[in-house]
C-alpha atoms as a PDB file:
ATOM      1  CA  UNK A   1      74.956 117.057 104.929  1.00  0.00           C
ATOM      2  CA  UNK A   2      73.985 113.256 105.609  1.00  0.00           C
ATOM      3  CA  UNK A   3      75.325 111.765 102.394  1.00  0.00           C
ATOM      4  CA  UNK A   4      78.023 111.907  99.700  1.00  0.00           C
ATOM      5  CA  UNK A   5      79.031 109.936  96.658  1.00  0.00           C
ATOM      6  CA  UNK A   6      82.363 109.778  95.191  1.00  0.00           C
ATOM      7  CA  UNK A   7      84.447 108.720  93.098  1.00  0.00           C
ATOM      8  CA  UNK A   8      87.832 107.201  93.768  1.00  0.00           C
ATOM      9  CA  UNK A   9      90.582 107.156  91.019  1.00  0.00           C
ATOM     10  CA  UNK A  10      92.829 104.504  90.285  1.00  0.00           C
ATOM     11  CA  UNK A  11      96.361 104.813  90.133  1.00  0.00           C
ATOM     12  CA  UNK A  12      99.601 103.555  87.935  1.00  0.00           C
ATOM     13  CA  UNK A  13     102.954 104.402  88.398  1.00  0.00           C
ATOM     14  CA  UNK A  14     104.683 105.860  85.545  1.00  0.00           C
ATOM     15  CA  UNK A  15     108.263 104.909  86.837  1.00  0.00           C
ATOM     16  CA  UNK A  16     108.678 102.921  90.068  1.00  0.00           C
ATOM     17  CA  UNK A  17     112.076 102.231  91.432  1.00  0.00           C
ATOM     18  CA  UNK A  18     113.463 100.597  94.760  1.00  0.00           C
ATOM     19  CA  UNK A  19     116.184 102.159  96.504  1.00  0.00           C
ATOM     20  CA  UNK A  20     117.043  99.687  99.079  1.00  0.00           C
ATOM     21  CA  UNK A  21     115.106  97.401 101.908  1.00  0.00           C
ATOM     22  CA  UNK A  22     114.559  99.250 105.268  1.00  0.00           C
ATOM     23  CA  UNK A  23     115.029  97.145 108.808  1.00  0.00           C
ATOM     24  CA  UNK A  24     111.611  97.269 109.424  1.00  0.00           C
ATOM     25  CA  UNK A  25     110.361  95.122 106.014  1.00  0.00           C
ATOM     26  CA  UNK A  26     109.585  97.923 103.602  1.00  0.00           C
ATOM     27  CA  UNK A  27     111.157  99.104 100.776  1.00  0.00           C
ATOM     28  CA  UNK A  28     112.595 102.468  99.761  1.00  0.00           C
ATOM     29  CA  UNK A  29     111.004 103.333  96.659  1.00  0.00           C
ATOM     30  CA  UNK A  30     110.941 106.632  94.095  1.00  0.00           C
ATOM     31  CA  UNK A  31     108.103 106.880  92.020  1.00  0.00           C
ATOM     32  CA  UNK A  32     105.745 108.878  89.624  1.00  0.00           C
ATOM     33  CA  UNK A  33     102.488 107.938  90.309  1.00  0.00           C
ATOM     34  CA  UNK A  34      99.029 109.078  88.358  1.00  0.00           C
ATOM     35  CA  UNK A  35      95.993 108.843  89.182  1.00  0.00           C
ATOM     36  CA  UNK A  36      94.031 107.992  86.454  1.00  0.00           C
ATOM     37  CA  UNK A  37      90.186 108.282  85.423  1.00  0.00           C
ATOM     38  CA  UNK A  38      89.251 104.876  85.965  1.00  0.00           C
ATOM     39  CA  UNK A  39      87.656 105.095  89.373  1.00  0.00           C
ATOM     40  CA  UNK A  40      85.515 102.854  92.002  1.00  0.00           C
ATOM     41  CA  UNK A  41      82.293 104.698  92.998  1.00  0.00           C
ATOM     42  CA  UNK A  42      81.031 105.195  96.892  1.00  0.00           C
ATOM     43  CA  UNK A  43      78.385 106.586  98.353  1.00  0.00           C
ATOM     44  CA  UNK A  44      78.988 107.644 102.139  1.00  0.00           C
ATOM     45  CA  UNK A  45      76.266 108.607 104.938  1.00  0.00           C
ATOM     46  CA  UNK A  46      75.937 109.068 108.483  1.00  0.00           C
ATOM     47  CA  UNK A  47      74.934 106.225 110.610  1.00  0.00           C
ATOM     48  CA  UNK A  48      74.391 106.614 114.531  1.00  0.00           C
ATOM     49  CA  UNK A  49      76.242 103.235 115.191  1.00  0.00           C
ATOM     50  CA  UNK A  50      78.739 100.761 113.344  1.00  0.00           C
ATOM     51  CA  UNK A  51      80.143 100.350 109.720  1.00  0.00           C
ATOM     52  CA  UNK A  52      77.872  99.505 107.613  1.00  0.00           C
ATOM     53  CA  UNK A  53      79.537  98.268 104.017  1.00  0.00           C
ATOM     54  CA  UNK A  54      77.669  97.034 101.019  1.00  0.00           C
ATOM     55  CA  UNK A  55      79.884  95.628  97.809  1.00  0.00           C
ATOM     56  CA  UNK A  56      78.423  94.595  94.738  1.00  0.00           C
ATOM     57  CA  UNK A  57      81.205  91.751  95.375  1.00  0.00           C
ATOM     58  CA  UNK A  58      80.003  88.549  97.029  1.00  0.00           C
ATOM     59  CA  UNK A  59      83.485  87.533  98.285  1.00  0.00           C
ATOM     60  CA  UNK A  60      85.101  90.786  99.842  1.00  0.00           C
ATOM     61  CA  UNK A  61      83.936  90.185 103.826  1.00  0.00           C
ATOM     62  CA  UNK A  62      83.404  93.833 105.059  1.00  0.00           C
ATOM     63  CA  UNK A  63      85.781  93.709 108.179  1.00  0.00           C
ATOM     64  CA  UNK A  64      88.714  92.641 105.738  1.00  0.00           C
ATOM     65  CA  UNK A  65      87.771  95.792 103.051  1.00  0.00           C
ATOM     66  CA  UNK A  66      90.584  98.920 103.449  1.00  0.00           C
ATOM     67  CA  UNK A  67      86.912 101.073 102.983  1.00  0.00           C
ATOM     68  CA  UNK A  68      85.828  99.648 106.598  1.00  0.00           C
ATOM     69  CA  UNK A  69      89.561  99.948 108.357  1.00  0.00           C
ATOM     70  CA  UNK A  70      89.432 103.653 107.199  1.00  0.00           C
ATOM     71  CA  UNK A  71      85.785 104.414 108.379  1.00  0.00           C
ATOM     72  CA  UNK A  72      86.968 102.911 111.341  1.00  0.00           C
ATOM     73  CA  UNK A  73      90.691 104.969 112.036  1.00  0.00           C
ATOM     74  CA  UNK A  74      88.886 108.205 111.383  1.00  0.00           C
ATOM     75  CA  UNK A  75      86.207 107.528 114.377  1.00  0.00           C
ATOM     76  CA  UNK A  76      89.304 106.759 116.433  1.00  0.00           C
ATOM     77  CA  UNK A  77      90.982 109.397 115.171  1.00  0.00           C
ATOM     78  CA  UNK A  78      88.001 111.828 115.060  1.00  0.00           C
ATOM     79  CA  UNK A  79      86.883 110.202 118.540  1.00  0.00           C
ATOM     80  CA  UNK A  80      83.559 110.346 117.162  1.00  0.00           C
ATOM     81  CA  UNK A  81      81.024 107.828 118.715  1.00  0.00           C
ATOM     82  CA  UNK A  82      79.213 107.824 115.226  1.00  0.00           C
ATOM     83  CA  UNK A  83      78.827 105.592 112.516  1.00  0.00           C
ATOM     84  CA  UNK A  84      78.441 105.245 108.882  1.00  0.00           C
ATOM     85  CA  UNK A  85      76.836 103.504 106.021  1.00  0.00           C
ATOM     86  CA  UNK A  86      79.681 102.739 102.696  1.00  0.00           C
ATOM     87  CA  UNK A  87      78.381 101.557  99.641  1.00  0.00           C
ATOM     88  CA  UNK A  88      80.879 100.669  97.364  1.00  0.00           C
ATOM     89  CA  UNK A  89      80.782  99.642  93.274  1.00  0.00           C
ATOM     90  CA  UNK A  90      83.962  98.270  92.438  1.00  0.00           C
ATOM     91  CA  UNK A  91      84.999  99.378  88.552  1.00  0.00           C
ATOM     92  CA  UNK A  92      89.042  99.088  89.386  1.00  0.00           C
ATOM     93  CA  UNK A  93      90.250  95.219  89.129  1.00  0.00           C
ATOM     94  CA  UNK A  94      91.242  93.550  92.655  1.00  0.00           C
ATOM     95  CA  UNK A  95      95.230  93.044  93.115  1.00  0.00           C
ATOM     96  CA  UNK A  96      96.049  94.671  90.234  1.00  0.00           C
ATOM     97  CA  UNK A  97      98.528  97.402  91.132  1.00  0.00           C
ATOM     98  CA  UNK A  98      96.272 100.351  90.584  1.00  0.00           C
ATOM     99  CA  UNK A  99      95.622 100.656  94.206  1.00  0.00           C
ATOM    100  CA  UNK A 100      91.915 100.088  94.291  1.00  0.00           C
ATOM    101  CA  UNK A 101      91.636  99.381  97.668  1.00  0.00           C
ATOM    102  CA  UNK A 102      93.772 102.185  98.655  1.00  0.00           C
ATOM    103  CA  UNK A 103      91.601 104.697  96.766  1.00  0.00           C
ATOM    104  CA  UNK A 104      88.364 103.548  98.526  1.00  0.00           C
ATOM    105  CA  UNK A 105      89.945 104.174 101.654  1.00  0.00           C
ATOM    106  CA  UNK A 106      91.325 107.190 100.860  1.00  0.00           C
ATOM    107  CA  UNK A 107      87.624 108.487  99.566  1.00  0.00           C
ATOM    108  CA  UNK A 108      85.847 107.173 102.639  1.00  0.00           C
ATOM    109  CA  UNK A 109      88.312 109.416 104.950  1.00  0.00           C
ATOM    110  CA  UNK A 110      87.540 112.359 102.851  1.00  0.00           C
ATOM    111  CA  UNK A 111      83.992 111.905 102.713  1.00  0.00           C
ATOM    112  CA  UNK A 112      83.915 111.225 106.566  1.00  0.00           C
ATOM    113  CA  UNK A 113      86.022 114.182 106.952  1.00  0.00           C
ATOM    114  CA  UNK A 114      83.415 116.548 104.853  1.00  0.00           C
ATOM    115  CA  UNK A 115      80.101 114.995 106.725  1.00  0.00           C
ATOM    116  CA  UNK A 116      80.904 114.955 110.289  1.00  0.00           C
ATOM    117  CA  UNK A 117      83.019 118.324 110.061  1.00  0.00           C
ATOM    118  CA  UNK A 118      85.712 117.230 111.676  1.00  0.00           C
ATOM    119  CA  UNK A 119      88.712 119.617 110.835  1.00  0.00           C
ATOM    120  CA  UNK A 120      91.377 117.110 110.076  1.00  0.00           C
ATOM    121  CA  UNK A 121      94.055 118.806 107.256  1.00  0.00           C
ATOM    122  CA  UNK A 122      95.154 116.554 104.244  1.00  0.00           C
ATOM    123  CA  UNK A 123      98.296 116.170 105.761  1.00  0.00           C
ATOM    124  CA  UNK A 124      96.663 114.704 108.897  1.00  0.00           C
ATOM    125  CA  UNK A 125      94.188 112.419 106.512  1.00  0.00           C
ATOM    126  CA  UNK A 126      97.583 111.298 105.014  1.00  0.00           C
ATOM    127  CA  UNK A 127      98.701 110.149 108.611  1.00  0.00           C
ATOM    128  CA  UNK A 128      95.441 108.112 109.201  1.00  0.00           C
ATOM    129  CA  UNK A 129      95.812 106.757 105.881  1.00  0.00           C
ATOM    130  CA  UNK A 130      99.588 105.920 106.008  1.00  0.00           C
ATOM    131  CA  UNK A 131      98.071 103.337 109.040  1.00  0.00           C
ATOM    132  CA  UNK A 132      95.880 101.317 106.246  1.00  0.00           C
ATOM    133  CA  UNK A 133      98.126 100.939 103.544  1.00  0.00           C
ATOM    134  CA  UNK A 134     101.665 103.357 101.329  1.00  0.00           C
ATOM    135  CA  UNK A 135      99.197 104.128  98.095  1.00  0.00           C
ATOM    136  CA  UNK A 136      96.323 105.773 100.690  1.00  0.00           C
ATOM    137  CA  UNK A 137      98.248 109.376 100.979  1.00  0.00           C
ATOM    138  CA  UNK A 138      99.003 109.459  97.192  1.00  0.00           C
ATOM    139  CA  UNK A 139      95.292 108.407  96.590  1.00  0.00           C
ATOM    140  CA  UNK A 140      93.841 111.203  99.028  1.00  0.00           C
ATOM    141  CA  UNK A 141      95.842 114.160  96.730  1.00  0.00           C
ATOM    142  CA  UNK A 142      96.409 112.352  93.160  1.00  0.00           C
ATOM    143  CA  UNK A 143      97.005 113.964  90.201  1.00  0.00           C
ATOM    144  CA  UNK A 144     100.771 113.329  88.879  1.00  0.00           C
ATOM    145  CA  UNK A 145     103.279 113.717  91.871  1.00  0.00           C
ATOM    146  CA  UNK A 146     106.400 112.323  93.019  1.00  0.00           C
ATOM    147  CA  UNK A 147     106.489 109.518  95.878  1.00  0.00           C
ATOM    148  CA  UNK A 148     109.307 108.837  98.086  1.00  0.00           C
ATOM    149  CA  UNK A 149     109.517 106.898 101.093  1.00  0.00           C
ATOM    150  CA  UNK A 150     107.464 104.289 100.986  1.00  0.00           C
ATOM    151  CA  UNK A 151     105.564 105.826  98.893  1.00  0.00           C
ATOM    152  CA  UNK A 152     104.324 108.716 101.728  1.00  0.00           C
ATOM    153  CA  UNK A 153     106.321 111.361 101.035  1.00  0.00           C
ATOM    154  CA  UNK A 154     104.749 113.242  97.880  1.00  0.00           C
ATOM    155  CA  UNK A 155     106.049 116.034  95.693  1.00  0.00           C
ATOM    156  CA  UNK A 156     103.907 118.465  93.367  1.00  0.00           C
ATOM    157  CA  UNK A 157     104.491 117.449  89.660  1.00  0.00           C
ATOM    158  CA  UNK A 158     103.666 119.385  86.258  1.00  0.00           C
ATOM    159  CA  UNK A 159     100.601 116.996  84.930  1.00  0.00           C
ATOM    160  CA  UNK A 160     101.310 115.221  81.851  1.00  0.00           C
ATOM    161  CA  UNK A 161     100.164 115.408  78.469  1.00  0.00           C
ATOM    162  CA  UNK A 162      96.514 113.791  77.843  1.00  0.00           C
ATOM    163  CA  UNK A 163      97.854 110.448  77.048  1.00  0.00           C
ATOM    164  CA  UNK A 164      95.231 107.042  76.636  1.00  0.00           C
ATOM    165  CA  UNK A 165      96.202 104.328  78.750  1.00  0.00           C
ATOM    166  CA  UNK A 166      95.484 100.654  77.479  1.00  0.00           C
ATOM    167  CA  UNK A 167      95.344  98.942  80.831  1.00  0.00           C
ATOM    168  CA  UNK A 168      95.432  95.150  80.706  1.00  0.00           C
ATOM    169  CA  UNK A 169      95.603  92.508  83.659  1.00  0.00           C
ATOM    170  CA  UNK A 170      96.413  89.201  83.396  1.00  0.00           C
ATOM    171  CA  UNK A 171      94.531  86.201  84.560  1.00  0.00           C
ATOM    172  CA  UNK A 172      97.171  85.145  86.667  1.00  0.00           C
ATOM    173  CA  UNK A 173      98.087  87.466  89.679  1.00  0.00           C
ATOM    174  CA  UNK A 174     100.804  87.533  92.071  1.00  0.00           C
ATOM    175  CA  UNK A 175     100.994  89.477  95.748  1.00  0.00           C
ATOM    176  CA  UNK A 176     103.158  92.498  96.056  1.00  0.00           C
ATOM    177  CA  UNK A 177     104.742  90.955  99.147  1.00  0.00           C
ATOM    178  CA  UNK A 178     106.114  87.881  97.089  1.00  0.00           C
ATOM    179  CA  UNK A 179     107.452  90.452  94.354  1.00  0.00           C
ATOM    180  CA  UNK A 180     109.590  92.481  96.875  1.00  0.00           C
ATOM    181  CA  UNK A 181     111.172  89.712  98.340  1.00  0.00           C
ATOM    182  CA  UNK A 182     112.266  87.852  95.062  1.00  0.00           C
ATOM    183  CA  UNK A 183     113.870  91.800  94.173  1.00  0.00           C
ATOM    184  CA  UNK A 184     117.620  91.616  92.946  1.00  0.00           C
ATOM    185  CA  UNK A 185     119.068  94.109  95.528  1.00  0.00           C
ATOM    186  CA  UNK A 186     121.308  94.527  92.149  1.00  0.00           C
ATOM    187  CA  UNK A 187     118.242  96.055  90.779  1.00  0.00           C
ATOM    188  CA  UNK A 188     118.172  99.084  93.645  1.00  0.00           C
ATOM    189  CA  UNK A 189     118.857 102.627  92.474  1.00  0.00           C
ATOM    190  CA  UNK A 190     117.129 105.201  90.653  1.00  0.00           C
ATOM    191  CA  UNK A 191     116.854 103.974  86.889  1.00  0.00           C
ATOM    192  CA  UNK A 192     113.199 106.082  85.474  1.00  0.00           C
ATOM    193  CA  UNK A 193     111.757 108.340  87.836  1.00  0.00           C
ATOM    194  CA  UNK A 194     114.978 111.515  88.327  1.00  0.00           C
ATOM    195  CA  UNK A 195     114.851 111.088  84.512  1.00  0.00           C
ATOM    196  CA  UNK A 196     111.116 111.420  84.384  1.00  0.00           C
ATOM    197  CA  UNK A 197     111.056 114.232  87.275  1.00  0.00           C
ATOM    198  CA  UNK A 198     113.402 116.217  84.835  1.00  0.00           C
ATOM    199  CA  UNK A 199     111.797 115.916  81.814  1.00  0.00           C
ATOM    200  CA  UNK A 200     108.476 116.802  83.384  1.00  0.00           C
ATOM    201  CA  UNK A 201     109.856 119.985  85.040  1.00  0.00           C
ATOM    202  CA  UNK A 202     111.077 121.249  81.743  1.00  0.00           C
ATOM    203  CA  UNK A 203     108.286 120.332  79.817  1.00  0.00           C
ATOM    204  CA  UNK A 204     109.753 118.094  77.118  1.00  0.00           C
ATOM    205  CA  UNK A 205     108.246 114.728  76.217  1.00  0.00           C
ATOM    206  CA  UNK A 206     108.091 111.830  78.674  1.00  0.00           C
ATOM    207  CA  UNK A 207     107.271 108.932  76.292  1.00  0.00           C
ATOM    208  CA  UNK A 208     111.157 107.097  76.560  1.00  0.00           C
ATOM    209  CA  UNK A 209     111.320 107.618  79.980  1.00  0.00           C
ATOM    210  CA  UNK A 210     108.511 105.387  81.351  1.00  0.00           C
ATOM    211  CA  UNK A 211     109.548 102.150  83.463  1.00  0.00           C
ATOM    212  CA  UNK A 212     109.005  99.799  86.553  1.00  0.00           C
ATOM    213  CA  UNK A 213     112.492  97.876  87.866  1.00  0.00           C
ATOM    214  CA  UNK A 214     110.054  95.615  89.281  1.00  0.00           C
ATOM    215  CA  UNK A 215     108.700  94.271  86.058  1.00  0.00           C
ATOM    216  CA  UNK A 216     111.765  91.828  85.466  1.00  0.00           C
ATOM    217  CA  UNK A 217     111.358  90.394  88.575  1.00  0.00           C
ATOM    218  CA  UNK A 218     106.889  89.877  88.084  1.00  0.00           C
ATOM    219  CA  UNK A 219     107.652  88.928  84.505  1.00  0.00           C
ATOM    220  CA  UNK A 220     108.864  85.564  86.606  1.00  0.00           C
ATOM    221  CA  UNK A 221     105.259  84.715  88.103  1.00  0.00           C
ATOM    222  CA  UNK A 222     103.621  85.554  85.373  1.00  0.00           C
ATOM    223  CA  UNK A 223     104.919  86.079  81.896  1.00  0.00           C
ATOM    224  CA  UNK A 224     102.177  87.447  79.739  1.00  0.00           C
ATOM    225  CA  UNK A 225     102.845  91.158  81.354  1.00  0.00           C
ATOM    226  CA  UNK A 226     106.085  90.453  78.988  1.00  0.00           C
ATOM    227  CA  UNK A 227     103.493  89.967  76.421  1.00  0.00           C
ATOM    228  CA  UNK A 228     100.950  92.366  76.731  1.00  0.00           C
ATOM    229  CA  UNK A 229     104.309  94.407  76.702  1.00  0.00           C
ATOM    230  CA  UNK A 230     104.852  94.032  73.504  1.00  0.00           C
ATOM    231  CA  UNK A 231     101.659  93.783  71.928  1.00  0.00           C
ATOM    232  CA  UNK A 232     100.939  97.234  72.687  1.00  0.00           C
ATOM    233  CA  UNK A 233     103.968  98.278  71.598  1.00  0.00           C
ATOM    234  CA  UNK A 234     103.304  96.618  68.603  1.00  0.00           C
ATOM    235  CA  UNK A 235      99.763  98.056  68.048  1.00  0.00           C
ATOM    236  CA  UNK A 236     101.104 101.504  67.723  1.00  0.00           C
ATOM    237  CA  UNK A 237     101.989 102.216  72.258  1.00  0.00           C
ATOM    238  CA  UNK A 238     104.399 104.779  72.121  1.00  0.00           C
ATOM    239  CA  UNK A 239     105.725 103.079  75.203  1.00  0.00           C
ATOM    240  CA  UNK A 240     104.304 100.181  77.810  1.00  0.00           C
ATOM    241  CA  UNK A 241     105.304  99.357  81.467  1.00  0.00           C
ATOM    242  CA  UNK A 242     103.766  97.443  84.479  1.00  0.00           C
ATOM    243  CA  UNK A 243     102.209  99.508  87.149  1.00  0.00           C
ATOM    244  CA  UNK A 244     103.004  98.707  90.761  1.00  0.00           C
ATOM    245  CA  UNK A 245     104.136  95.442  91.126  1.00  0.00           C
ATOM    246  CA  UNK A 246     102.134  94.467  88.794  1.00  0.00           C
ATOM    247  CA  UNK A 247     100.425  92.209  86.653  1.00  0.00           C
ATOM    248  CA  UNK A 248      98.576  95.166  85.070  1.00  0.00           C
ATOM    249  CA  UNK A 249     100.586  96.127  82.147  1.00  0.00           C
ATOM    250  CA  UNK A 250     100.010 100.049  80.626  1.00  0.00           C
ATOM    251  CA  UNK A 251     100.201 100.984  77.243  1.00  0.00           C
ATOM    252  CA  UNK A 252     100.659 104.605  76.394  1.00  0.00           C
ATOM    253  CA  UNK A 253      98.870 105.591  73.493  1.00  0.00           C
ATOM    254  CA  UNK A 254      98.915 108.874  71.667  1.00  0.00           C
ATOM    255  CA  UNK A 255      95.687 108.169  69.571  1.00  0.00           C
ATOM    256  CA  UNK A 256      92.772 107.462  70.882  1.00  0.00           C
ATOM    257  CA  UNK A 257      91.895 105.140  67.783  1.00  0.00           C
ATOM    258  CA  UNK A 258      94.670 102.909  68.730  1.00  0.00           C
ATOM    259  CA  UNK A 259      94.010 102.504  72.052  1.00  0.00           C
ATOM    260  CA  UNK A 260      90.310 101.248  71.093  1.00  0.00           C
ATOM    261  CA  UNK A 261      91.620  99.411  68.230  1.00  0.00           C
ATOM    262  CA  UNK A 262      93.918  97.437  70.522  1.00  0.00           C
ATOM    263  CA  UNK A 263      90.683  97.068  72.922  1.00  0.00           C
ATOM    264  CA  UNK A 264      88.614  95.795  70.632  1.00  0.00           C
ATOM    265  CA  UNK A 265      91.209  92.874  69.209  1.00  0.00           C
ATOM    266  CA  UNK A 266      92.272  91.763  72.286  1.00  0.00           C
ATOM    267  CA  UNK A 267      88.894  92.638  74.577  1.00  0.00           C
ATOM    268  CA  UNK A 268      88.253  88.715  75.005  1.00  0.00           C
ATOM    269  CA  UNK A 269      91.992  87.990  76.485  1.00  0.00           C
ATOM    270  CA  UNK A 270      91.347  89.185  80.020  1.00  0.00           C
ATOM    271  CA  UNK A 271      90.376  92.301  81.543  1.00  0.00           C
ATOM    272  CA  UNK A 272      91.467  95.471  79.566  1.00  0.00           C
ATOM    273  CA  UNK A 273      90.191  99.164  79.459  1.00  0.00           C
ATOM    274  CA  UNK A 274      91.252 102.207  77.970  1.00  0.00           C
ATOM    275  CA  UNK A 275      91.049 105.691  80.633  1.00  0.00           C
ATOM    276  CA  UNK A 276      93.074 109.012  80.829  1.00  0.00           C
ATOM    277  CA  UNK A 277      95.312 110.965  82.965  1.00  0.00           C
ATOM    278  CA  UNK A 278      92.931 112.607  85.794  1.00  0.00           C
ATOM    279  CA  UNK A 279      94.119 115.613  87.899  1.00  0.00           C
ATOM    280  CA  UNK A 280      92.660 114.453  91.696  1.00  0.00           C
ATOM    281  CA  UNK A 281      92.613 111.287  93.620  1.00  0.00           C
ATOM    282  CA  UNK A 282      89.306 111.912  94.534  1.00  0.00           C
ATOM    283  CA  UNK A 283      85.910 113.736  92.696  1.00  0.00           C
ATOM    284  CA  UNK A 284      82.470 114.507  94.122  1.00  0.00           C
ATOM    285  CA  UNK A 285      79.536 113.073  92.126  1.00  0.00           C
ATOM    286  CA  UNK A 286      76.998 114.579  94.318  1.00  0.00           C
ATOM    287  CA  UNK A 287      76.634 116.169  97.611  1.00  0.00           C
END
């Protein structure tokens, strides 16, 4: 095999809460994250020297893309003197808190993984991907599990009913980094996801128990995820949350009507899609 292209699903997290900040900078968290349909695409092939990386984004410089730092653990790792060509379409929105970047790197490990042969596990993937960035091991597995930890530690979940997602982000953005530190350590403790956990493992309907403790805080930087909130809500959402730590706002829709309805008024606001649950992290296009 020289060559494989991928696709690499997005992410939102149906409850995200912070349990407490660790010594080292990070934060405790508990968290249901989905991956979700939405997906960049990536083709991956051998090369007999270097990283090659080709975005159909002018701005992103290669060296600073989480595709490249992956390609570039796993030769370490793999201590492969090899190389390899990424070309990467970006469909998932830059800082949004569906973990775009994570996913790519997270595909390009896999892919590397399935061309050179090299007989790394998931688990050890995970471990390489830890090194780039928390979302990379959920994005590796995906479907709907439970993160702890940082956001490393996952748990097999029952998936979730075949929900549309309205996702909408902002104009205005704001970095995860200055989102944790302005967190309330008032706000720490598990508020959504136990709840959510529960009601998944018995089967019984999730729609009240979807929420992000850091929305309060993002709501600060940038106010319209307040709004979007409540639009959706408003256009028939049987519940809406941020993802991450934001500004992309989710609306949870039961009909798919709805969800296109709200599209369509709204579509000239900012960025907005509609997508679905989706069981993987990561799905082959062609070998």
């Amino acid at each position: 095999m020289e060559a494989v292209a991928v696709k690499a699903h997005g992410k939102i997290n149906l409850t995200l809460d912070v349990l407490e900040r660790r010594s080292d900078g990070y934060h405790e968290i508990r968290s249901v994250m989905q991956s979700i349909a939405l997906a960049d695409q990536l083709e991956i092939s051998k090369a007999d020297k270097g990283i090659h990386l080709q975005v159909n984004l002018p701005f992103v410089e290669p060296a600073d893309n989480l595709a490249y730092r992956a390609a570039e653990l796993f030769f370490t790792a793999a201590e492969l003197d090899a190389g390899a060509v990424i070309r990467l379409e970006k469909n998932l929105p830059i800082a949004a808190g569906l973990g775009g970047g994570s996913a790519d790197a997270a595909a390009v490990l896999w892919a590397l993984n399935q061309l050179y042969q090299t007989p790394f596990t998931l688990a050890e993937l995970q471990v390489i991907g830890k090194q780039i960035g928390a979302d990379v091991p959920f994005c590796l597995q995906g479907g709907t599990l439970l993160a702890e930890g940082i956001g490393d530690k996952l748990s097999l979940l029952p998936t979730i009913a075949d929900y549309y997602f309205v996702l909408v982000k902002p104009e205005q953005s704001v970095s995860t980094k200055k989102v944790y530190q302005a967190l309330d350590p008032k706000l720490f403790g598990d508020h959504y996801t136990s709840r959510m956990v529960e009601k998944l493992k018995q089967g019984d309907s999730i729609t009240s128990s979807f929420g992000n403790i850091m929305e309060q805080t993002t709501v600060r930087f940038v106010p319209e995820v307040a709004a979007w909130c409540e639009r959706m809500l408003q256009a028939g959402a049987v519940s809406s949350f941020m993802s991450g730590s934001g500004p992309t706002t989710v609306g949870v829709f039961n009909s798919k009507t709805e969800a296109e309805q709200f599209i369509q008024k709204w579509k000239h606001q900012c960025w907005m899609t509609v997508t679905k649950p989706y069981t993987t992290g990561i799905s082959v296009v062609k070998e």
